[in-house]
C-alpha atoms as a PDB file:
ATOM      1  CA  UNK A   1      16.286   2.226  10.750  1.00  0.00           C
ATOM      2  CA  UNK A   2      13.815   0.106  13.307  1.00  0.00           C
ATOM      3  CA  UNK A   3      13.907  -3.068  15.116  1.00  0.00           C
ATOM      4  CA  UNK A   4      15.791  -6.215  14.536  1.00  0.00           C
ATOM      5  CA  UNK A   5      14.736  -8.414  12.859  1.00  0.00           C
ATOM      6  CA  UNK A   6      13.417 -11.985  13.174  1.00  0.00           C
ATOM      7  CA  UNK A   7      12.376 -13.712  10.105  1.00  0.00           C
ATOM      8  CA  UNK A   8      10.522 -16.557   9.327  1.00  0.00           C
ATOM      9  CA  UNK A   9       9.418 -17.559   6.066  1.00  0.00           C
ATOM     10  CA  UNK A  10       7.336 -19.936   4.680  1.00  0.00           C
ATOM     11  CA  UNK A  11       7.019 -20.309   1.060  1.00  0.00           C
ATOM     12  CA  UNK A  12       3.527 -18.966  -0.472  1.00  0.00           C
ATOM     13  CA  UNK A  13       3.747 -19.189  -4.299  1.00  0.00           C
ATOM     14  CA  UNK A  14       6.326 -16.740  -5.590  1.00  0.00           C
ATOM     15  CA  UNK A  15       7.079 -14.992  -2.491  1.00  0.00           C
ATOM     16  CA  UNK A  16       7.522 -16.024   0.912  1.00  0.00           C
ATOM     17  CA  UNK A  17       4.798 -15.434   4.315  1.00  0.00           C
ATOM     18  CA  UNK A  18       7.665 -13.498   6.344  1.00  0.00           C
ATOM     19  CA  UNK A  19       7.181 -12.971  10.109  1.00  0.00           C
ATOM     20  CA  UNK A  20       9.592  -9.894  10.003  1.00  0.00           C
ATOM     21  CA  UNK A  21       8.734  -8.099  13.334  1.00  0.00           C
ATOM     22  CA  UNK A  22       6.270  -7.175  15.363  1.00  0.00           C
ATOM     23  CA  UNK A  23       3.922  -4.468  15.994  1.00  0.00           C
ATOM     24  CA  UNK A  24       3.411  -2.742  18.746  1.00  0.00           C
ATOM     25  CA  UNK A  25       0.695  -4.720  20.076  1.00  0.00           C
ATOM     26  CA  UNK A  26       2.919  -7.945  19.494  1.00  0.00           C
ATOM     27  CA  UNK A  27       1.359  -8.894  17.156  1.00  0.00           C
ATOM     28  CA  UNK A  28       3.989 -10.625  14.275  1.00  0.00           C
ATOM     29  CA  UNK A  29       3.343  -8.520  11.169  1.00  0.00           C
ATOM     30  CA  UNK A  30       2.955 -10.866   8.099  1.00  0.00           C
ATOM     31  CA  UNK A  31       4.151 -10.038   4.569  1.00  0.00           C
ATOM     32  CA  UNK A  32       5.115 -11.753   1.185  1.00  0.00           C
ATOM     33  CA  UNK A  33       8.409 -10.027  -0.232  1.00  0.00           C
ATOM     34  CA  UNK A  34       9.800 -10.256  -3.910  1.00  0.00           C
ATOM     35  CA  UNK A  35      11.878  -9.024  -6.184  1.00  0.00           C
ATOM     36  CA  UNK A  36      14.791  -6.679  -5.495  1.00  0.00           C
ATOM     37  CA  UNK A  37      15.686  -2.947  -5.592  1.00  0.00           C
ATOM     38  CA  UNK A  38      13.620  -0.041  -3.948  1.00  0.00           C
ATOM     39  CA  UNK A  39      10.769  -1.003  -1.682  1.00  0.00           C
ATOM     40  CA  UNK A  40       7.444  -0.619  -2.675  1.00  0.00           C
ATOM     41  CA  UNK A  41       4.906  -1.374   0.051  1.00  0.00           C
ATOM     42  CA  UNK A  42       1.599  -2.481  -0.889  1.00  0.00           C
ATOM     43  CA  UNK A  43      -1.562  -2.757   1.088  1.00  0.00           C
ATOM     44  CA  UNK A  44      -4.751  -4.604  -0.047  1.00  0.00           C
ATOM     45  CA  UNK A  45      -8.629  -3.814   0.245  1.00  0.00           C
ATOM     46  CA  UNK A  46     -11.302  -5.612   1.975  1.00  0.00           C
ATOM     47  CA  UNK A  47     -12.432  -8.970   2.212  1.00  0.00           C
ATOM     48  CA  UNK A  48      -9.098 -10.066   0.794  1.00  0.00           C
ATOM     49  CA  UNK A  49      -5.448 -11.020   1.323  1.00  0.00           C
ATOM     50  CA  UNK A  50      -2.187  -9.783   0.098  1.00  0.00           C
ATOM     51  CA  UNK A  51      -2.513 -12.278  -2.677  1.00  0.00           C
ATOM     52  CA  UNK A  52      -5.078  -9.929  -4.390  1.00  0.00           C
ATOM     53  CA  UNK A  53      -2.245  -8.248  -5.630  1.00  0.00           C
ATOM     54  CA  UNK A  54      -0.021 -10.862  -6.732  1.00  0.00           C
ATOM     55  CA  UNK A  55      -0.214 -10.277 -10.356  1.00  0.00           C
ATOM     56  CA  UNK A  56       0.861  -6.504  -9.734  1.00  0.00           C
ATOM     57  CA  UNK A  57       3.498  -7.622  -7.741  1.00  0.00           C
ATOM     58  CA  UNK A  58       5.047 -10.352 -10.438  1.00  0.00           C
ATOM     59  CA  UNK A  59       5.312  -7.360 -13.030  1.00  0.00           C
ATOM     60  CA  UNK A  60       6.368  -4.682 -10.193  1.00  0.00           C
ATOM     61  CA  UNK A  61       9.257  -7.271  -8.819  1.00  0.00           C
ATOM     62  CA  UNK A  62      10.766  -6.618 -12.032  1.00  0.00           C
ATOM     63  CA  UNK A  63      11.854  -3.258 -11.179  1.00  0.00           C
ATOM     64  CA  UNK A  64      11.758  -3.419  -6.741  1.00  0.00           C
ATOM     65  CA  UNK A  65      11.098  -5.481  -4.032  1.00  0.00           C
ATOM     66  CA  UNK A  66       8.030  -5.498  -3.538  1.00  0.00           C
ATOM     67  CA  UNK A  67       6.377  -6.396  -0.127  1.00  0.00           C
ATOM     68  CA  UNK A  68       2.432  -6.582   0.222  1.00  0.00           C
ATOM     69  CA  UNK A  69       1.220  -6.341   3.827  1.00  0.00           C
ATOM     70  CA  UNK A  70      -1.341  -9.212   4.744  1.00  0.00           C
ATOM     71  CA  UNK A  71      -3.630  -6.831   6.644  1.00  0.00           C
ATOM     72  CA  UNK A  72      -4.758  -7.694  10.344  1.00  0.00           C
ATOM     73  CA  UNK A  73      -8.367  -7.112   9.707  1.00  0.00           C
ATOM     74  CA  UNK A  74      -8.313 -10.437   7.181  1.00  0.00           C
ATOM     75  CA  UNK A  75      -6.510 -12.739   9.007  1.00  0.00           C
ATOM     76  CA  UNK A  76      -8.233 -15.600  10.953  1.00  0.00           C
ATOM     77  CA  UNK A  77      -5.212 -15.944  13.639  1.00  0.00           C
ATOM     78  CA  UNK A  78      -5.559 -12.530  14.692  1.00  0.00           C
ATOM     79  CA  UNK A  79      -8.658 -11.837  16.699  1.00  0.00           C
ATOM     80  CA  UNK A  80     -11.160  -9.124  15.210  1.00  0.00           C
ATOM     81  CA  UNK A  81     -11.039  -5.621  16.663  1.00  0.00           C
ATOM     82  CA  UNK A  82     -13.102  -3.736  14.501  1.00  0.00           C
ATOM     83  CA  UNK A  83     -12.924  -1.015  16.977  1.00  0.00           C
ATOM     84  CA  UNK A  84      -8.988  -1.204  17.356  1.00  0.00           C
ATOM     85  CA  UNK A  85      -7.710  -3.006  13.876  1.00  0.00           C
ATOM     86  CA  UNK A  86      -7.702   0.177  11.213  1.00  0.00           C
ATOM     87  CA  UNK A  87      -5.847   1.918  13.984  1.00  0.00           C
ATOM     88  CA  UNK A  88      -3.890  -1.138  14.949  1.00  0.00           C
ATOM     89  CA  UNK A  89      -2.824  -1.556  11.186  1.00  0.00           C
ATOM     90  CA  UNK A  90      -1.497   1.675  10.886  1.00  0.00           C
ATOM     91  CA  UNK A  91       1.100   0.825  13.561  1.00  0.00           C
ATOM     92  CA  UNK A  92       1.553  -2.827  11.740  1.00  0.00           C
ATOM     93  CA  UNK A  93       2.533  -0.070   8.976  1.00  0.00           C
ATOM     94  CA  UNK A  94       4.610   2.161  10.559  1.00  0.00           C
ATOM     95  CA  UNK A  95       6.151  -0.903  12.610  1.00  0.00           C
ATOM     96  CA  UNK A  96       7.510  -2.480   9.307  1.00  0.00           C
ATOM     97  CA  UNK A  97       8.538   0.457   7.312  1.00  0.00           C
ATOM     98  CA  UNK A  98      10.515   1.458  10.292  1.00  0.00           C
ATOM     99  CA  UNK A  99      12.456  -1.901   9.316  1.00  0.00           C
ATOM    100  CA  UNK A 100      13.655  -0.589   5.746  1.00  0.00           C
ATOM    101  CA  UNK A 101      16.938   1.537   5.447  1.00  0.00           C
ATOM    102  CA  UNK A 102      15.013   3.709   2.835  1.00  0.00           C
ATOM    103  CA  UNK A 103      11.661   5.489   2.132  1.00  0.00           C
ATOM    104  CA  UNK A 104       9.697   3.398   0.371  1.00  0.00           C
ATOM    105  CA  UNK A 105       6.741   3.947  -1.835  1.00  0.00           C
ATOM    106  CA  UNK A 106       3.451   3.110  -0.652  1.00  0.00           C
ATOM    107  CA  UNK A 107       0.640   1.372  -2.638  1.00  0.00           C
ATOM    108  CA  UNK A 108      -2.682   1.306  -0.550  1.00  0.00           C
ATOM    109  CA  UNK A 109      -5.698   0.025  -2.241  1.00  0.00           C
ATOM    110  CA  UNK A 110      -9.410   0.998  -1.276  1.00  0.00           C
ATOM    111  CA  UNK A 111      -9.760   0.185   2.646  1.00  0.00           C
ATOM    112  CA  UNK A 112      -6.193  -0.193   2.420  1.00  0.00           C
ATOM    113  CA  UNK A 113      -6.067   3.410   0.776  1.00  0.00           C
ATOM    114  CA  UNK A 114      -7.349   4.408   4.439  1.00  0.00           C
ATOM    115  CA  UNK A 115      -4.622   2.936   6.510  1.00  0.00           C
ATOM    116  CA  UNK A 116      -2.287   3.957   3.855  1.00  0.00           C
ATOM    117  CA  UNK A 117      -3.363   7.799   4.221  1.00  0.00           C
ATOM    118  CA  UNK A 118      -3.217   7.470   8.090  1.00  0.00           C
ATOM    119  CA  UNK A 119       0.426   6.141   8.025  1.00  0.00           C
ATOM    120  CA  UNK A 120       1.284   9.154   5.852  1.00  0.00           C
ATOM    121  CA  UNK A 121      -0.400  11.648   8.271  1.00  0.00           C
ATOM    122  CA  UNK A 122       1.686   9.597  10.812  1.00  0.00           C
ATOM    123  CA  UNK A 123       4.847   9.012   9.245  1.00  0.00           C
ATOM    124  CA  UNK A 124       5.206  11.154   6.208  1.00  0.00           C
ATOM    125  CA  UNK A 125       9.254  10.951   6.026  1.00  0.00           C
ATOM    126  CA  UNK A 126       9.112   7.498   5.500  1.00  0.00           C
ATOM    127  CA  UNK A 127       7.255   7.117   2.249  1.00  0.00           C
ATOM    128  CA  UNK A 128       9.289   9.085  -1.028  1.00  0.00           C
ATOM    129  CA  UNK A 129       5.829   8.817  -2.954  1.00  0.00           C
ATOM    130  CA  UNK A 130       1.923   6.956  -2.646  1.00  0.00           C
ATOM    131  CA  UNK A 131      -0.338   5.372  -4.477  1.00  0.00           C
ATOM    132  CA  UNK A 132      -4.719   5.648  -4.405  1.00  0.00           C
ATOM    133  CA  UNK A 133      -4.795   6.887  -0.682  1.00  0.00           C
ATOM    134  CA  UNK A 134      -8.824   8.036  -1.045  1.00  0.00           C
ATOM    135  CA  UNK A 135      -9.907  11.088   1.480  1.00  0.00           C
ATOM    136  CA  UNK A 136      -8.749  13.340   4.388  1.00  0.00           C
ATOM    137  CA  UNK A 137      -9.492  15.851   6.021  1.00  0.00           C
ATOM    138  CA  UNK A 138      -5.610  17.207   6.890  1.00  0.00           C
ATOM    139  CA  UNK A 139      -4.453  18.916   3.653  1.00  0.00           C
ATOM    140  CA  UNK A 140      -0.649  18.875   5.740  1.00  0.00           C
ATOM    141  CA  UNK A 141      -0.060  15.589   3.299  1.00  0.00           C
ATOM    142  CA  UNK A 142       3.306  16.980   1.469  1.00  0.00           C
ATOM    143  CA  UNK A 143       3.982  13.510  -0.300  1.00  0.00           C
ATOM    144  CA  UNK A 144       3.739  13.217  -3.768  1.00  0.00           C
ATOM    145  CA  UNK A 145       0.796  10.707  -4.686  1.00  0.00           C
ATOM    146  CA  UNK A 146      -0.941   9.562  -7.970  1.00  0.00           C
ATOM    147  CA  UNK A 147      -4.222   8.818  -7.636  1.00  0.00           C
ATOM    148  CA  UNK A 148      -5.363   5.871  -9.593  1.00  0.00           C
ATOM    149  CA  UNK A 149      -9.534   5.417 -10.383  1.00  0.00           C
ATOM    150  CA  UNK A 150     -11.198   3.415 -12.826  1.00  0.00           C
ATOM    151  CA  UNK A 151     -13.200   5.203 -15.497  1.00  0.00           C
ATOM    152  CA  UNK A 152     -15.900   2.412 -14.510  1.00  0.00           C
ATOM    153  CA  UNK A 153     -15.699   2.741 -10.700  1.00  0.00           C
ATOM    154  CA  UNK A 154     -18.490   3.808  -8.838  1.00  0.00           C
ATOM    155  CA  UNK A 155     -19.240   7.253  -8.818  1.00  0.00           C
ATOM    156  CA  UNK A 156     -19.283   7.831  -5.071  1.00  0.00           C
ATOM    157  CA  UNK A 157     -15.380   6.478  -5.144  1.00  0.00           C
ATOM    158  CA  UNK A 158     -14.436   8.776  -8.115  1.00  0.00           C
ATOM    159  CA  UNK A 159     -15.731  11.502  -5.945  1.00  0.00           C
ATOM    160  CA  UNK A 160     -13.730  10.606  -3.282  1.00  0.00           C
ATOM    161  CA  UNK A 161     -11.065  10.751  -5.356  1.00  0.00           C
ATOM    162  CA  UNK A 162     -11.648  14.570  -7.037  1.00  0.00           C
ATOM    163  CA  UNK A 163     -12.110  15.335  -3.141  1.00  0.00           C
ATOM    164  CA  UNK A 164      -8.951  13.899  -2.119  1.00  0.00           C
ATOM    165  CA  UNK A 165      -6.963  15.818  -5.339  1.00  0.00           C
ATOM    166  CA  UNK A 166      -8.445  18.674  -3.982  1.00  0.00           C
ATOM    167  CA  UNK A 167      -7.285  18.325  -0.637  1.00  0.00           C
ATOM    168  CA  UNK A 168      -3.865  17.243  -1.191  1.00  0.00           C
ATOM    169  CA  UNK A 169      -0.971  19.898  -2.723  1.00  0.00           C
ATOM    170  CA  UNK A 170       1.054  17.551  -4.247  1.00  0.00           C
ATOM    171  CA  UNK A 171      -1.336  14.648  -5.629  1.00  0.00           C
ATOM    172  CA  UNK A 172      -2.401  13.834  -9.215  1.00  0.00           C
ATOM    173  CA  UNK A 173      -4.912  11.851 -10.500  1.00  0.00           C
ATOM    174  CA  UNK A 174      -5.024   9.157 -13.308  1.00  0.00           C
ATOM    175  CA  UNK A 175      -7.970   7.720 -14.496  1.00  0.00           C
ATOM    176  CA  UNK A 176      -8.102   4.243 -16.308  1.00  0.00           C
ATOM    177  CA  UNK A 177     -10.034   3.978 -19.690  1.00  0.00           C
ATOM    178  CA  UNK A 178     -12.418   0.909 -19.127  1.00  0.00           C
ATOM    179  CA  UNK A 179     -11.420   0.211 -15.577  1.00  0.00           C
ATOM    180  CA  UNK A 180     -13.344  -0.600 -12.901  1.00  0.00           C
ATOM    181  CA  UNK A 181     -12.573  -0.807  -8.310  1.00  0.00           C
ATOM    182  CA  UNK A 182     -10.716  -4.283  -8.530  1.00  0.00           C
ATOM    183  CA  UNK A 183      -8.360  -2.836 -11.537  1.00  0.00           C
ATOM    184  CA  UNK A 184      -5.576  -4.347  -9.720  1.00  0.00           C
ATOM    185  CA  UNK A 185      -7.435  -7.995 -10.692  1.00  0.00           C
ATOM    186  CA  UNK A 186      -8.577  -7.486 -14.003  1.00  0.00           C
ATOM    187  CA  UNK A 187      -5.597  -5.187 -15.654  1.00  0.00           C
ATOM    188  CA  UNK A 188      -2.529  -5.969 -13.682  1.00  0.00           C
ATOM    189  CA  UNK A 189      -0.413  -5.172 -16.579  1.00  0.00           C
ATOM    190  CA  UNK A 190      -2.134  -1.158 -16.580  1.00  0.00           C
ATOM    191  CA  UNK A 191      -1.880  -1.010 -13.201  1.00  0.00           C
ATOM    192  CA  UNK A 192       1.915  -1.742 -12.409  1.00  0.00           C
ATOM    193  CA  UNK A 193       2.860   0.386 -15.215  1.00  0.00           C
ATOM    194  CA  UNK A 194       1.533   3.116 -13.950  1.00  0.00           C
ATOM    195  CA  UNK A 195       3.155   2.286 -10.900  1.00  0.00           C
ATOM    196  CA  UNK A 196       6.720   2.241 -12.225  1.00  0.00           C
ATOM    197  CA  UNK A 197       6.289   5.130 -14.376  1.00  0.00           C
ATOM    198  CA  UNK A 198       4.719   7.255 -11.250  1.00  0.00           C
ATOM    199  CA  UNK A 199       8.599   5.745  -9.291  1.00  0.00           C
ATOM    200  CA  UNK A 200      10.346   6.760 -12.063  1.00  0.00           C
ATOM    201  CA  UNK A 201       8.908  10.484 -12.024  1.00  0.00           C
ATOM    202  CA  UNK A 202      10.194  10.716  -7.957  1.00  0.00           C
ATOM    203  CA  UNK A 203      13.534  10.262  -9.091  1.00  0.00           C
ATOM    204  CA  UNK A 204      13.221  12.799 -11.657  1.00  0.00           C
ATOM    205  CA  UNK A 205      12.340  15.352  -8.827  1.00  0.00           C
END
């Protein structure tokens, strides 16, 4: 699939910055990669970096490359949009999974859960499964999806979640004991497991 690519790394502690392609904007679309084996694509939440989920990654990369998205919105050499960027970042999406040779699955973490939901509704056939996309209003989402919340996250969010269950055919929802929003922080470990056991189930399909 996609758009040739030109790469340029530059080394950021276990993985690498990687200026794989660009959007459609031309914009370069910025990424750390690691590990090897099926793609999982990760996208982080607000007022952060890709490095928020480093700690999910280094378990993850055990099991598949793993490539977390440094989101548009959070960089300082890409000019704010805040009209343009979710929308914007939803092509930065679509842009670089149309630069794997397989469907990937897709980790999207609360804003991040927004653009992640978006690129399904765009781009469905590329993703084999998701994880923690929040709310819609288009139940047409076919793609199987676990649904991570925190038994300590705020209640508006867990509602979001039931909502978003409810809306979607194929989703399922997993709640973790003692958890709260920044799970991915706190309880790496929990997290990624849940992760690779919700991978595993796909292939089981």
């Amino acid at each position: 699939m996609g758009t040739g690519l030109a790469l340029a790394g530059v080394p950021v502690g276990q993985g690498r910055i990687l200026h794989e392609i660009r959007s459609v904007d031309g914009v370069d679309v910025q990424t750390v990669a690691e590990g090897k084996g099926p793609t999982v694509l990760v996208l982080h939440g607000g007022m952060s970096d890709e490095s928020a989920w480093a700690g999910v990654a280094a378990k993850l990369a055990r099991h598949f490359r793993v490539v977390r998205l440094w989101r548009r919105l959070y960089r300082t050499d890409v000019p704010a949009d805040l009209a343009m960027d979710y929308g914007m970042e939803v092509q930065d999406v679509i842009a670089l999974i149309e630069s794997f040779d397989a469907p990937c699955l897709l980790v999207g973490h609360s804003s991040g859960a927004v653009v992640a939901l978006e690129a399904l509704l765009a781009r469905s056939g590329a993703f084999n499964g998701a994880v923690r996309p929040r709310l819609t209003s288009n139940a047409t989402i076919q793609t199987p999806t676990l649904l991570l919340t925190g038994q300590r996250s705020p209640e508006r969010l867990r509602e979001r979640v039931r909502l978003l269950a409810e809306a979607m055919p194929r989703a399922s929802v997993q709640e973790l004991p003692g958890q709260s929003h920044g799970a991915n922080l706190r309880a790496p470990g929990v997290v990624a497991e849940h992760i690779v056991a919700f991978a595993r189930s796909l292939h089981q399909r």
